[in-house]
PDB file of N, CA and C in Angstrom:
ATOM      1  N   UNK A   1      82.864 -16.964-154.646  1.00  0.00           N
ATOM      2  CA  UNK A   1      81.478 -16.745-155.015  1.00  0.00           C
ATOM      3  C   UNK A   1      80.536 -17.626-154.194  1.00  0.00           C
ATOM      4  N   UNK A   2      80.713 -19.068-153.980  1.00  0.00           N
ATOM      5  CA  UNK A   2      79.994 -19.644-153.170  1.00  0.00           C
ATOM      6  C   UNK A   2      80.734 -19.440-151.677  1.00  0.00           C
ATOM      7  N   UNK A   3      81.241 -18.566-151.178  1.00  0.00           N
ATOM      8  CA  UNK A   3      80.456 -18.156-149.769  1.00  0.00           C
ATOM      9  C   UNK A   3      79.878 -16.779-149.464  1.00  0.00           C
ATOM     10  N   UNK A   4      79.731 -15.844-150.702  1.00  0.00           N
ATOM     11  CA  UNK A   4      79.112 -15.304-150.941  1.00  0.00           C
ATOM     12  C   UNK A   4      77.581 -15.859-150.877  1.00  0.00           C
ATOM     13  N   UNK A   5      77.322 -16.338-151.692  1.00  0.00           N
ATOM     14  CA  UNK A   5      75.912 -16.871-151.769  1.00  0.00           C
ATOM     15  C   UNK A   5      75.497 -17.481-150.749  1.00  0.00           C
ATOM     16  N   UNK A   6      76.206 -18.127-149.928  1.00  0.00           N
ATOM     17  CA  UNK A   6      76.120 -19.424-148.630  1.00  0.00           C
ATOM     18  C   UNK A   6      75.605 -17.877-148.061  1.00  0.00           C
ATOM     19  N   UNK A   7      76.292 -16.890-147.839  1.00  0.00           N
ATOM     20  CA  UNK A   7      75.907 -15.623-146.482  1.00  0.00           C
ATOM     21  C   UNK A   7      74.712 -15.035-147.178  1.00  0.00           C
ATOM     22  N   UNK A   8      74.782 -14.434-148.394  1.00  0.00           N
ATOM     23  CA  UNK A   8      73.378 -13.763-148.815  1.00  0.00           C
ATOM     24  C   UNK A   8      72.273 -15.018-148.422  1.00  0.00           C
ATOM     25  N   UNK A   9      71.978 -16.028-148.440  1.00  0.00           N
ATOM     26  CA  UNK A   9      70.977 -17.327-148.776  1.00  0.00           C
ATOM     27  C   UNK A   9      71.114 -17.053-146.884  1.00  0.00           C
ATOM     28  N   UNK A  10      72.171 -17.139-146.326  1.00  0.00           N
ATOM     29  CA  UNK A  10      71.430 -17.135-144.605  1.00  0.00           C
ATOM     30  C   UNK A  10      70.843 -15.913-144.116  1.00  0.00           C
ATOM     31  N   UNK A  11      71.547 -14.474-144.968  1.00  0.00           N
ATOM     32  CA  UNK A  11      70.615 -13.527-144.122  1.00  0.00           C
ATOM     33  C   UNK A  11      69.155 -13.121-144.932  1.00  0.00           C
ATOM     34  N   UNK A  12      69.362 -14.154-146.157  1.00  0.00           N
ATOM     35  CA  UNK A  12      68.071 -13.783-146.534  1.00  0.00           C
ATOM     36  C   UNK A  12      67.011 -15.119-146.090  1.00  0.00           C
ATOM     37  N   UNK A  13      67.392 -15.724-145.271  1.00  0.00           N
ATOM     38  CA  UNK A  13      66.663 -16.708-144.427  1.00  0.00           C
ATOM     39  C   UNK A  13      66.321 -15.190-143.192  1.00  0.00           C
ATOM     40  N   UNK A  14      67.516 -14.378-142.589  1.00  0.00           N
ATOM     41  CA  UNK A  14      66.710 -14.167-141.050  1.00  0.00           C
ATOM     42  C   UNK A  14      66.723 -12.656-141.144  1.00  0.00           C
ATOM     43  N   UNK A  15      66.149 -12.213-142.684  1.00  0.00           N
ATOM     44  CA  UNK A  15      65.598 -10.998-142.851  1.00  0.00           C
ATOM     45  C   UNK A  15      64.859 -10.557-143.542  1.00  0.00           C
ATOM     46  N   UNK A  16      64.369 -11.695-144.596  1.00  0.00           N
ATOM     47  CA  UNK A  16      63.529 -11.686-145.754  1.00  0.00           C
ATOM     48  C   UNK A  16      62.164 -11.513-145.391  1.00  0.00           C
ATOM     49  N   UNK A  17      61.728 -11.078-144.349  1.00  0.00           N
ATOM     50  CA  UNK A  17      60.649 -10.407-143.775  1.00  0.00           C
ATOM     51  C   UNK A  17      60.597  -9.076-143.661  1.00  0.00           C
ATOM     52  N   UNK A  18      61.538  -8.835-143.681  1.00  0.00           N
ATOM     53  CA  UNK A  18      61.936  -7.077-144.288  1.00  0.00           C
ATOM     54  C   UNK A  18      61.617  -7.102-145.455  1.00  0.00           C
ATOM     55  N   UNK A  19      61.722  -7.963-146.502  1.00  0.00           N
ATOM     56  CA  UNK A  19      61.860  -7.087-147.921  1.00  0.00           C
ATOM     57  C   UNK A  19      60.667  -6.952-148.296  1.00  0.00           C
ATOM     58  N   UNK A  20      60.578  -6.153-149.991  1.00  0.00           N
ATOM     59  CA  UNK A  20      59.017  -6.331-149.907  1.00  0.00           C
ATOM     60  C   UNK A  20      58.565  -7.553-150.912  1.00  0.00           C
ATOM     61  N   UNK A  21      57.937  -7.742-151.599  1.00  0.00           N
ATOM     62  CA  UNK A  21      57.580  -9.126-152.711  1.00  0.00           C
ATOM     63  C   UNK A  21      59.044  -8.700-153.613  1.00  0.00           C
ATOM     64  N   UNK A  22      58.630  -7.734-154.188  1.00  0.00           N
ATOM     65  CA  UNK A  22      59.743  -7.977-155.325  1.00  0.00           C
ATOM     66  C   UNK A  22      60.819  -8.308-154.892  1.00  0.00           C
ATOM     67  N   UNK A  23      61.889  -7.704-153.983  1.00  0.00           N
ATOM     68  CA  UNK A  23      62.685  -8.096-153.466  1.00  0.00           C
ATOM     69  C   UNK A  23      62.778  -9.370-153.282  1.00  0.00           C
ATOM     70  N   UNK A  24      62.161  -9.994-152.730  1.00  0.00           N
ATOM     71  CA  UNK A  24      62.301 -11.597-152.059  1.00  0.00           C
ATOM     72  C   UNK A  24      62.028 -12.298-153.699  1.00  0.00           C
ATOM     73  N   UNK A  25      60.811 -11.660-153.992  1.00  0.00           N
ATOM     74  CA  UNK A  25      61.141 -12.569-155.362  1.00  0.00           C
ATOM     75  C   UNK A  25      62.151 -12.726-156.373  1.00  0.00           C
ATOM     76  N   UNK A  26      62.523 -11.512-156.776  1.00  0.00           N
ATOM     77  CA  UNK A  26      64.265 -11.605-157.397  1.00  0.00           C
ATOM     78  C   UNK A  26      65.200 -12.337-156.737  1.00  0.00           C
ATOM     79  N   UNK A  27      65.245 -12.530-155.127  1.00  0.00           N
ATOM     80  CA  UNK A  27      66.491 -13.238-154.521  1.00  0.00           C
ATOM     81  C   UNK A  27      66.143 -14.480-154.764  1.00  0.00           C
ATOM     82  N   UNK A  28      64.614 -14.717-154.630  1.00  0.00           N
ATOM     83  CA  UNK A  28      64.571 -16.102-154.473  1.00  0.00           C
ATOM     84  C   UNK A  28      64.762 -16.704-155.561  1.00  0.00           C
ATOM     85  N   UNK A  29      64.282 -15.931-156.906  1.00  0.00           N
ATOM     86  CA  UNK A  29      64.860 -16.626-158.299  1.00  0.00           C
ATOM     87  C   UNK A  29      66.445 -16.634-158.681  1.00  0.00           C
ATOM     88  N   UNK A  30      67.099 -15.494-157.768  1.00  0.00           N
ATOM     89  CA  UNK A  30      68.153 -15.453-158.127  1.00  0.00           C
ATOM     90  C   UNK A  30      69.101 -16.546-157.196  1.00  0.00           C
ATOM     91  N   UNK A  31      68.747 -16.256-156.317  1.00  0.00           N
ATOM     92  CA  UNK A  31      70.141 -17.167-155.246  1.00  0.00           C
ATOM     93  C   UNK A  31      69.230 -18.357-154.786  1.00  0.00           C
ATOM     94  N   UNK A  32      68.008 -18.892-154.727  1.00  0.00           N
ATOM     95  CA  UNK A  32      67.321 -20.035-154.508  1.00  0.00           C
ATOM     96  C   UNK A  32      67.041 -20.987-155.933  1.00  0.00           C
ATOM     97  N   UNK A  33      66.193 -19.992-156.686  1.00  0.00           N
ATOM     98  CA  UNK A  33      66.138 -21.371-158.091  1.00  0.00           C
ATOM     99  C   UNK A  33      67.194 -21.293-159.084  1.00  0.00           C
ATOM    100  N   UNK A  34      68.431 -20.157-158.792  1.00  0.00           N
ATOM    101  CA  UNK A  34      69.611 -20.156-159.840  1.00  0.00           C
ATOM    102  C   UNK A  34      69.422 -19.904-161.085  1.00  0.00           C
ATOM    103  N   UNK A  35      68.349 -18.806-161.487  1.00  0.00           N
ATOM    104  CA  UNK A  35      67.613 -17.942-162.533  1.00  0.00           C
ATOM    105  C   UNK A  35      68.696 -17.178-162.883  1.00  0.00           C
ATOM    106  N   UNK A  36      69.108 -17.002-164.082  1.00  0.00           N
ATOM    107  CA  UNK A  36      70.242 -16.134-164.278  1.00  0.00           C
ATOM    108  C   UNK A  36      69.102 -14.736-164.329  1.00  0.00           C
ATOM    109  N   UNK A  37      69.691 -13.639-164.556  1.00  0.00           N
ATOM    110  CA  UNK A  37      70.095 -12.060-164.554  1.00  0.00           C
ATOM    111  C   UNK A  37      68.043 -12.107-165.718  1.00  0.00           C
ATOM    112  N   UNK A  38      69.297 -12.364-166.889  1.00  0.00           N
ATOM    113  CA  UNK A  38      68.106 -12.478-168.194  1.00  0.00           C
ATOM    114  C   UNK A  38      67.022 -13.152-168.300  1.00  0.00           C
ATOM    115  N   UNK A  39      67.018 -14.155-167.449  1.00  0.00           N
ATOM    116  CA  UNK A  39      65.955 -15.149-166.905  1.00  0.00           C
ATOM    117  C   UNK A  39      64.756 -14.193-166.429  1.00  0.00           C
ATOM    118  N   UNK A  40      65.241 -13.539-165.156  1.00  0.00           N
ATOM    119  CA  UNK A  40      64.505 -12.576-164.521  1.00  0.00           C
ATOM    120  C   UNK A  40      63.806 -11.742-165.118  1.00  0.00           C
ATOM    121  N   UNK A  41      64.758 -11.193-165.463  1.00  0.00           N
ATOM    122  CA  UNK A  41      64.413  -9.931-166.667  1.00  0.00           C
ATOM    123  C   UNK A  41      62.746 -10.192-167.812  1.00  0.00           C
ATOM    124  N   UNK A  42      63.212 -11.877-168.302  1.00  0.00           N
ATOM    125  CA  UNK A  42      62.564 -12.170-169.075  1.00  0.00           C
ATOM    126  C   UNK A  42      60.744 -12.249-168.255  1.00  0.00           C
ATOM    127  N   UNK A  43      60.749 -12.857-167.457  1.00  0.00           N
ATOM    128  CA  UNK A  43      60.096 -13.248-166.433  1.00  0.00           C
ATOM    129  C   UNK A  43      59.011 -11.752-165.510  1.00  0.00           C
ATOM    130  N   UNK A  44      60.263 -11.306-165.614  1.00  0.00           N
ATOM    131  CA  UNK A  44      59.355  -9.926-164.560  1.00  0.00           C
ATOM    132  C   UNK A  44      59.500  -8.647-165.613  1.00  0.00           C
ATOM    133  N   UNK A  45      59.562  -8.832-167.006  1.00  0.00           N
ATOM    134  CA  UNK A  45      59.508  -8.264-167.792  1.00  0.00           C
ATOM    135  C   UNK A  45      59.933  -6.788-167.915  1.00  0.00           C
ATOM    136  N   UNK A  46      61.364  -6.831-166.988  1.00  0.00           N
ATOM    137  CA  UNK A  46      62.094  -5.644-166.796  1.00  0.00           C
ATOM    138  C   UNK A  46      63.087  -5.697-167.731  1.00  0.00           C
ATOM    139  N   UNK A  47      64.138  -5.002-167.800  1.00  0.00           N
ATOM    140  CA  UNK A  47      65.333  -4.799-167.893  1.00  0.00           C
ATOM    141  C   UNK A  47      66.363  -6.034-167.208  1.00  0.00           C
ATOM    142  N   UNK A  48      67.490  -6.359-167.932  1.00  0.00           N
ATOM    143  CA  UNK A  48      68.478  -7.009-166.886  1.00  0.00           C
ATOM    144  C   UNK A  48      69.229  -6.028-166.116  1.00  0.00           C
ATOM    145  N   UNK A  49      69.475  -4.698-165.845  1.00  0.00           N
ATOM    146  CA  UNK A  49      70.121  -3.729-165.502  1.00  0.00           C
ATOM    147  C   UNK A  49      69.057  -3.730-164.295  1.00  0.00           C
ATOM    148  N   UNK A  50      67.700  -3.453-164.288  1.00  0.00           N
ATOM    149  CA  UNK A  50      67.154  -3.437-163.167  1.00  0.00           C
ATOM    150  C   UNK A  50      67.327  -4.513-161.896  1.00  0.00           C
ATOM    151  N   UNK A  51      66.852  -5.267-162.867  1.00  0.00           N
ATOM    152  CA  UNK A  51      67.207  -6.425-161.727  1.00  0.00           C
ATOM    153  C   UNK A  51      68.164  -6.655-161.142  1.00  0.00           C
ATOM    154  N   UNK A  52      69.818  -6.282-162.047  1.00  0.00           N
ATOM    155  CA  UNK A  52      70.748  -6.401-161.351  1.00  0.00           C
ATOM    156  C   UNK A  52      71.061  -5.335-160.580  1.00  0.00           C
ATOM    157  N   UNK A  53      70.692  -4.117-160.795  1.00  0.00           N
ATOM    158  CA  UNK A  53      70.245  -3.224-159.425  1.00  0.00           C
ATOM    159  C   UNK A  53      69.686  -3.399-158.612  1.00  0.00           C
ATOM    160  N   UNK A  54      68.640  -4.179-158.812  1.00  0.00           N
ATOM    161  CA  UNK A  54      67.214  -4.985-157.271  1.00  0.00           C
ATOM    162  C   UNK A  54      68.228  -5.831-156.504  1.00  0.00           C
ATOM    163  N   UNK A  55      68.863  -6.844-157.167  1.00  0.00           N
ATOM    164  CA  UNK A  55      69.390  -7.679-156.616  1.00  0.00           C
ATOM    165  C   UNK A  55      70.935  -7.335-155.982  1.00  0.00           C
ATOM    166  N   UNK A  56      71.537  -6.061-155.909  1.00  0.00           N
ATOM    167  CA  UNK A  56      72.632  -5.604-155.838  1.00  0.00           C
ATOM    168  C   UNK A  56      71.952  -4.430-154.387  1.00  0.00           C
ATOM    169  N   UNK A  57      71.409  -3.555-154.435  1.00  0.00           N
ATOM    170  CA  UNK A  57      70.406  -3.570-153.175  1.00  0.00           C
ATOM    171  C   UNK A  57      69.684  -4.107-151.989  1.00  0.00           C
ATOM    172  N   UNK A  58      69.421  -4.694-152.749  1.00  0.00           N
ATOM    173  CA  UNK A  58      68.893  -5.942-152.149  1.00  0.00           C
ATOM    174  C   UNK A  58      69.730  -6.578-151.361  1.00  0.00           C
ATOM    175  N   UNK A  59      71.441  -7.089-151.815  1.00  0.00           N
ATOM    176  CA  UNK A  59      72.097  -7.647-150.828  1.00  0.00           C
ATOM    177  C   UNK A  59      72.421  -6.228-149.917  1.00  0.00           C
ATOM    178  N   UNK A  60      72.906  -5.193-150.114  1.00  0.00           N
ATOM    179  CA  UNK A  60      73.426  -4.359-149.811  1.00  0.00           C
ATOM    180  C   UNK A  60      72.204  -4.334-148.289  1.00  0.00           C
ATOM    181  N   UNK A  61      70.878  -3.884-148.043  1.00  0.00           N
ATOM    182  CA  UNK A  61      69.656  -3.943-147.541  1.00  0.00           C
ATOM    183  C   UNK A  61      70.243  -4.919-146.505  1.00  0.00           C
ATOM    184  N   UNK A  62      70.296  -6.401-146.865  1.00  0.00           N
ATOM    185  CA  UNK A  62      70.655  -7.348-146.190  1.00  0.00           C
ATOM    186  C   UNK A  62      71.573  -7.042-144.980  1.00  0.00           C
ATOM    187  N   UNK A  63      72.752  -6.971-145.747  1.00  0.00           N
ATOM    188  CA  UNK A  63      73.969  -6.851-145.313  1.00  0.00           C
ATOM    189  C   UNK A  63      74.057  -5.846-143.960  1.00  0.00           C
ATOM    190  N   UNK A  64      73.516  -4.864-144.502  1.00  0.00           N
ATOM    191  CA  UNK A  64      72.977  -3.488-143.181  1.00  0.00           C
ATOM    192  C   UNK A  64      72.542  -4.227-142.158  1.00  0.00           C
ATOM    193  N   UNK A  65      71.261  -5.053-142.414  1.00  0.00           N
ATOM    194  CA  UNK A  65      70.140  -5.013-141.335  1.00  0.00           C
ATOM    195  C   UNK A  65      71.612  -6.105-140.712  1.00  0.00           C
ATOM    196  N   UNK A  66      72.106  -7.318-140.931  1.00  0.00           N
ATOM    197  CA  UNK A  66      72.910  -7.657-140.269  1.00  0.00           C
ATOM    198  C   UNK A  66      73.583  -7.275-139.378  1.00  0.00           C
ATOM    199  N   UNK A  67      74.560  -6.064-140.001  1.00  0.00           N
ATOM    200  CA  UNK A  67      75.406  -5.113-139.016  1.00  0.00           C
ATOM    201  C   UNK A  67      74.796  -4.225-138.012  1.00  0.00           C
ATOM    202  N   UNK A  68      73.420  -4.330-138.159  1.00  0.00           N
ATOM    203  CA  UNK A  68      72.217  -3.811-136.962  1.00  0.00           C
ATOM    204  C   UNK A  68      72.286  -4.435-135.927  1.00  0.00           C
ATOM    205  N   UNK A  69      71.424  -5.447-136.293  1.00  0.00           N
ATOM    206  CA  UNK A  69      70.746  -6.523-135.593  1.00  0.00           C
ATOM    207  C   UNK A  69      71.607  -8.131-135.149  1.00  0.00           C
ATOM    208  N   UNK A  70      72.833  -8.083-136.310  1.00  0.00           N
ATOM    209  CA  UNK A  70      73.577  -9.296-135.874  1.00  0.00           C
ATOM    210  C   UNK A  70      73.096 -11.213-135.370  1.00  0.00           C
ATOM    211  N   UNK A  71      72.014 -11.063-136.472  1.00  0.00           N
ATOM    212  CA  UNK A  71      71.017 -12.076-136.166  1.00  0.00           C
ATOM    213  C   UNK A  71      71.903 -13.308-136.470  1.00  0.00           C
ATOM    214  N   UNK A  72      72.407 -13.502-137.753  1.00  0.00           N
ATOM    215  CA  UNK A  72      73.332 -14.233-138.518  1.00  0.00           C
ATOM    216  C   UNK A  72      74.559 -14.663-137.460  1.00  0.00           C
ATOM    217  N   UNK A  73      75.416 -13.419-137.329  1.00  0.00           N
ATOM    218  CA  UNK A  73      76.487 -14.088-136.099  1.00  0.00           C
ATOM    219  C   UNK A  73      75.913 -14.289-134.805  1.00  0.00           C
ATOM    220  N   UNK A  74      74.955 -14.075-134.147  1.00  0.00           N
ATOM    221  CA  UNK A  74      74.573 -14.701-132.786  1.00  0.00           C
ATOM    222  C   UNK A  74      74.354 -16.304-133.295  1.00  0.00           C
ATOM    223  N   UNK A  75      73.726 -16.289-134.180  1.00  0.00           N
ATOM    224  CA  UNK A  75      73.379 -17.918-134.754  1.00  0.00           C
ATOM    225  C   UNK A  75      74.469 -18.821-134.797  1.00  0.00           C
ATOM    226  N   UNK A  76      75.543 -17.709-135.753  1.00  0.00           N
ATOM    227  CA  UNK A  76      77.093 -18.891-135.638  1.00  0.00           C
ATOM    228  C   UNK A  76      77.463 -18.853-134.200  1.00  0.00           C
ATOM    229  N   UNK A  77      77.510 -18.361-133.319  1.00  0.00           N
ATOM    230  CA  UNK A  77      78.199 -18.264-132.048  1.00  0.00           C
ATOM    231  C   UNK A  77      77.414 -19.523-131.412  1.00  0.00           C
ATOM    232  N   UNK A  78      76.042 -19.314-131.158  1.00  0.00           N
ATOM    233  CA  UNK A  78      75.143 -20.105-130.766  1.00  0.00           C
ATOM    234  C   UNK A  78      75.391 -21.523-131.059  1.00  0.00           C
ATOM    235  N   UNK A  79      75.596 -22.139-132.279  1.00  0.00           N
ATOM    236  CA  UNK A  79      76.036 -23.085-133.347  1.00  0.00           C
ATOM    237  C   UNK A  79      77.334 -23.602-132.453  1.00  0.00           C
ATOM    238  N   UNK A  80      78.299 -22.845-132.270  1.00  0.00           N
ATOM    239  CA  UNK A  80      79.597 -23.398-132.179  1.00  0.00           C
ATOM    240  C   UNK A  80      79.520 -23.196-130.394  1.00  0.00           C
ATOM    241  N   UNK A  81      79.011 -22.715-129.666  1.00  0.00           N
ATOM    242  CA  UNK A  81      79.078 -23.322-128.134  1.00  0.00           C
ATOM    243  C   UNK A  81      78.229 -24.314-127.941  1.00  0.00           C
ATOM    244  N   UNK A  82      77.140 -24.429-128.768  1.00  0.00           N
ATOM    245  CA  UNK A  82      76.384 -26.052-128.767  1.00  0.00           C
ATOM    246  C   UNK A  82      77.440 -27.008-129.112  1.00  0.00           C
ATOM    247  N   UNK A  83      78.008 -26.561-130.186  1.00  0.00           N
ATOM    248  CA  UNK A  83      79.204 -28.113-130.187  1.00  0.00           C
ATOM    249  C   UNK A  83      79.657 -28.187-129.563  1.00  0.00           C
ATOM    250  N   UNK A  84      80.376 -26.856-128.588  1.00  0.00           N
ATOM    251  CA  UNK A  84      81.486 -27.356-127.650  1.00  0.00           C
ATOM    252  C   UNK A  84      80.906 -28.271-126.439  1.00  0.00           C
ATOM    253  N   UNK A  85      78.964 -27.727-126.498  1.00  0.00           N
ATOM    254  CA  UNK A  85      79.187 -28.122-125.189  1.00  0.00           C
ATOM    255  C   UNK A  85      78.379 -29.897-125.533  1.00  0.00           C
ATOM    256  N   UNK A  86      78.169 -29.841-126.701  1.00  0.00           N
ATOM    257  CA  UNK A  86      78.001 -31.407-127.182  1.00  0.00           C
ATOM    258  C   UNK A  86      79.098 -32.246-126.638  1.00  0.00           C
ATOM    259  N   UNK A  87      80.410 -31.563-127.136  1.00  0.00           N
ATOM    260  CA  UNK A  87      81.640 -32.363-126.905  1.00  0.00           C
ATOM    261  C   UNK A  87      81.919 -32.677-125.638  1.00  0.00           C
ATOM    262  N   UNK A  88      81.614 -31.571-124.900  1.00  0.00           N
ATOM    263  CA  UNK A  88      82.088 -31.616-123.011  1.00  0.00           C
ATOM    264  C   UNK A  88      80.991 -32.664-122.325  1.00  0.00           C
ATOM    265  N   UNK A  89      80.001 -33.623-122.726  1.00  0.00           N
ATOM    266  CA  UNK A  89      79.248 -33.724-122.210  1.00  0.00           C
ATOM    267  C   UNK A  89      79.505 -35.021-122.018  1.00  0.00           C
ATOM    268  N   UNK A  90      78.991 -36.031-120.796  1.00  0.00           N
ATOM    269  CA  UNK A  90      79.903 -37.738-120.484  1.00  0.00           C
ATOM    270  C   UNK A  90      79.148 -38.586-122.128  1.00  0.00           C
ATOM    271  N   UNK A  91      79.678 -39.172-122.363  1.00  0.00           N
ATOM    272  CA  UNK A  91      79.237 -40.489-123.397  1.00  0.00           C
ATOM    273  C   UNK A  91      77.941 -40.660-122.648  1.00  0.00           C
ATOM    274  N   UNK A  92      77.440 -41.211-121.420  1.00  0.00           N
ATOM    275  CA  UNK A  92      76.194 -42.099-120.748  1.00  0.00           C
ATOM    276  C   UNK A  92      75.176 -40.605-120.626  1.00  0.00           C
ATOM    277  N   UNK A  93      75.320 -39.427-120.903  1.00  0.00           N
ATOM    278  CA  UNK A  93      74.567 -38.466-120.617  1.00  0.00           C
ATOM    279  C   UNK A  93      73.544 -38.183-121.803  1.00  0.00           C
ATOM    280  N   UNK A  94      73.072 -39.535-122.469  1.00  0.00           N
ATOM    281  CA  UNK A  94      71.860 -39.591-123.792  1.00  0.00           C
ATOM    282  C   UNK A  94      70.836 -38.497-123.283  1.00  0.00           C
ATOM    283  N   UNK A  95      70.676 -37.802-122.095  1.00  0.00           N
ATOM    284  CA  UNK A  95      69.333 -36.903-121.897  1.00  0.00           C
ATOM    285  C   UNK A  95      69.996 -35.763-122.431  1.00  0.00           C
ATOM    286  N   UNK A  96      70.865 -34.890-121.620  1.00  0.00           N
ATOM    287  CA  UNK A  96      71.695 -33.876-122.354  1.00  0.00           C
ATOM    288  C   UNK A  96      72.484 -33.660-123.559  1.00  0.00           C
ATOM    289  N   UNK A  97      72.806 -34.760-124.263  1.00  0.00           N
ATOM    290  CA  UNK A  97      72.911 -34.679-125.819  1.00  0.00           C
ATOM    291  C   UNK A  97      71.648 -34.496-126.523  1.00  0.00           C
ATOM    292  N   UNK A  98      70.665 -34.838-126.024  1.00  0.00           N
ATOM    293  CA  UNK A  98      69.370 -34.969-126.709  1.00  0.00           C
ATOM    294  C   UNK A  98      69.267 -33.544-127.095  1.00  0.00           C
ATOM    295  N   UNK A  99      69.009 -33.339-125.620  1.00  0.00           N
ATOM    296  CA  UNK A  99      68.399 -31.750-125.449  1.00  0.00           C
ATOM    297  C   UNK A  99      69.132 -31.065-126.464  1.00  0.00           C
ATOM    298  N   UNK A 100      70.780 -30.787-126.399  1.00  0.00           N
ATOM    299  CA  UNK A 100      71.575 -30.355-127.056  1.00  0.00           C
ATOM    300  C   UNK A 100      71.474 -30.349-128.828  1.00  0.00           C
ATOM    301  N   UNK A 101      71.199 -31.464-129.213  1.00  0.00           N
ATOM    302  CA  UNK A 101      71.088 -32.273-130.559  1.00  0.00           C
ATOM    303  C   UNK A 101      69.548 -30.761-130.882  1.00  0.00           C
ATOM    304  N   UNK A 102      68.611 -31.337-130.210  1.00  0.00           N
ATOM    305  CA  UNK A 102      66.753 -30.668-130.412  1.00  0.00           C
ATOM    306  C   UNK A 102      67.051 -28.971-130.305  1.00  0.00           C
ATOM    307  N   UNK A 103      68.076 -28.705-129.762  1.00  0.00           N
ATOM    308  CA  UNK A 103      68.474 -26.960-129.742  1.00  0.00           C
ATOM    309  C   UNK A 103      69.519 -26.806-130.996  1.00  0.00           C
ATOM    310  N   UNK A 104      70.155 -27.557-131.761  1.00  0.00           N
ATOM    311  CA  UNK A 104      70.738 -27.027-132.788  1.00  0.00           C
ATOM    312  C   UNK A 104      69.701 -27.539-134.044  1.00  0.00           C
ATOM    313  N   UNK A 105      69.079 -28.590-133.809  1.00  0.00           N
ATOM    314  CA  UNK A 105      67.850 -28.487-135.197  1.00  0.00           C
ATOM    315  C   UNK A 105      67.393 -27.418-135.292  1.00  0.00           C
ATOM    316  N   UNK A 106      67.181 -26.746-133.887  1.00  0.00           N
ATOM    317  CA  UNK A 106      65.896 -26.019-134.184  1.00  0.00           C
ATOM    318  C   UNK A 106      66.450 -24.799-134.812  1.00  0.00           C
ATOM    319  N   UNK A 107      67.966 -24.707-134.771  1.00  0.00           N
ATOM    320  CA  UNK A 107      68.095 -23.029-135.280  1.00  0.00           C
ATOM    321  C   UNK A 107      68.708 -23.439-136.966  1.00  0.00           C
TER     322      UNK A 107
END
């Protein structure tokens, strides 16, 4: 279950510009503030069946645009040849670790 959530929580970092309010707002109560089902429900004054349809869509939505666009795995790939090339780099080379270090913050 938690790497479930670890993957929904990253592609809803690099797609949640797709969704529309409601959407983002159910995920974000659901997989960001850890709002249960009935919480929601209570809150957006639906049904818990809806929501767990919004939010069951909703990943599903996700999951697609991923297998589209592949934003998520270019990121891990990206991620893991920065380390390698962290690792390959001399100890005295503080300019090119830098650089290296300021390109994996940033993603």
């Amino acid at each position: 279950m938690l790497e479930k959530t670890t993957r929904i929580n990253a592609l809803y970092d690099f797609y949640h510009k797709l969704l529309t309010d409601k959407q983002k707002n159910y995920m974000e109560m659901y997989y960001l503030e850890d709002f249960s089902l009935g919480e929601i429900s209570e809150t957006a004054n639906v049904s818990r069946q809806a929501i767990y349809d919004n939010i069951r869509r909703t990943e599903q939505m996700l999951e697609e645009y991923e297998e589209k666009l592949g934003l998520y795995q270019k990121f891990l790939q990206r991620q893991e040849l920065l380390l390698e090339l962290s690792d390959m780099i001399e100890p005295n080379d503080q300019t090119l670790r830098n650089k290296i270090d300021k390109i994996i913050e940033m993603e």
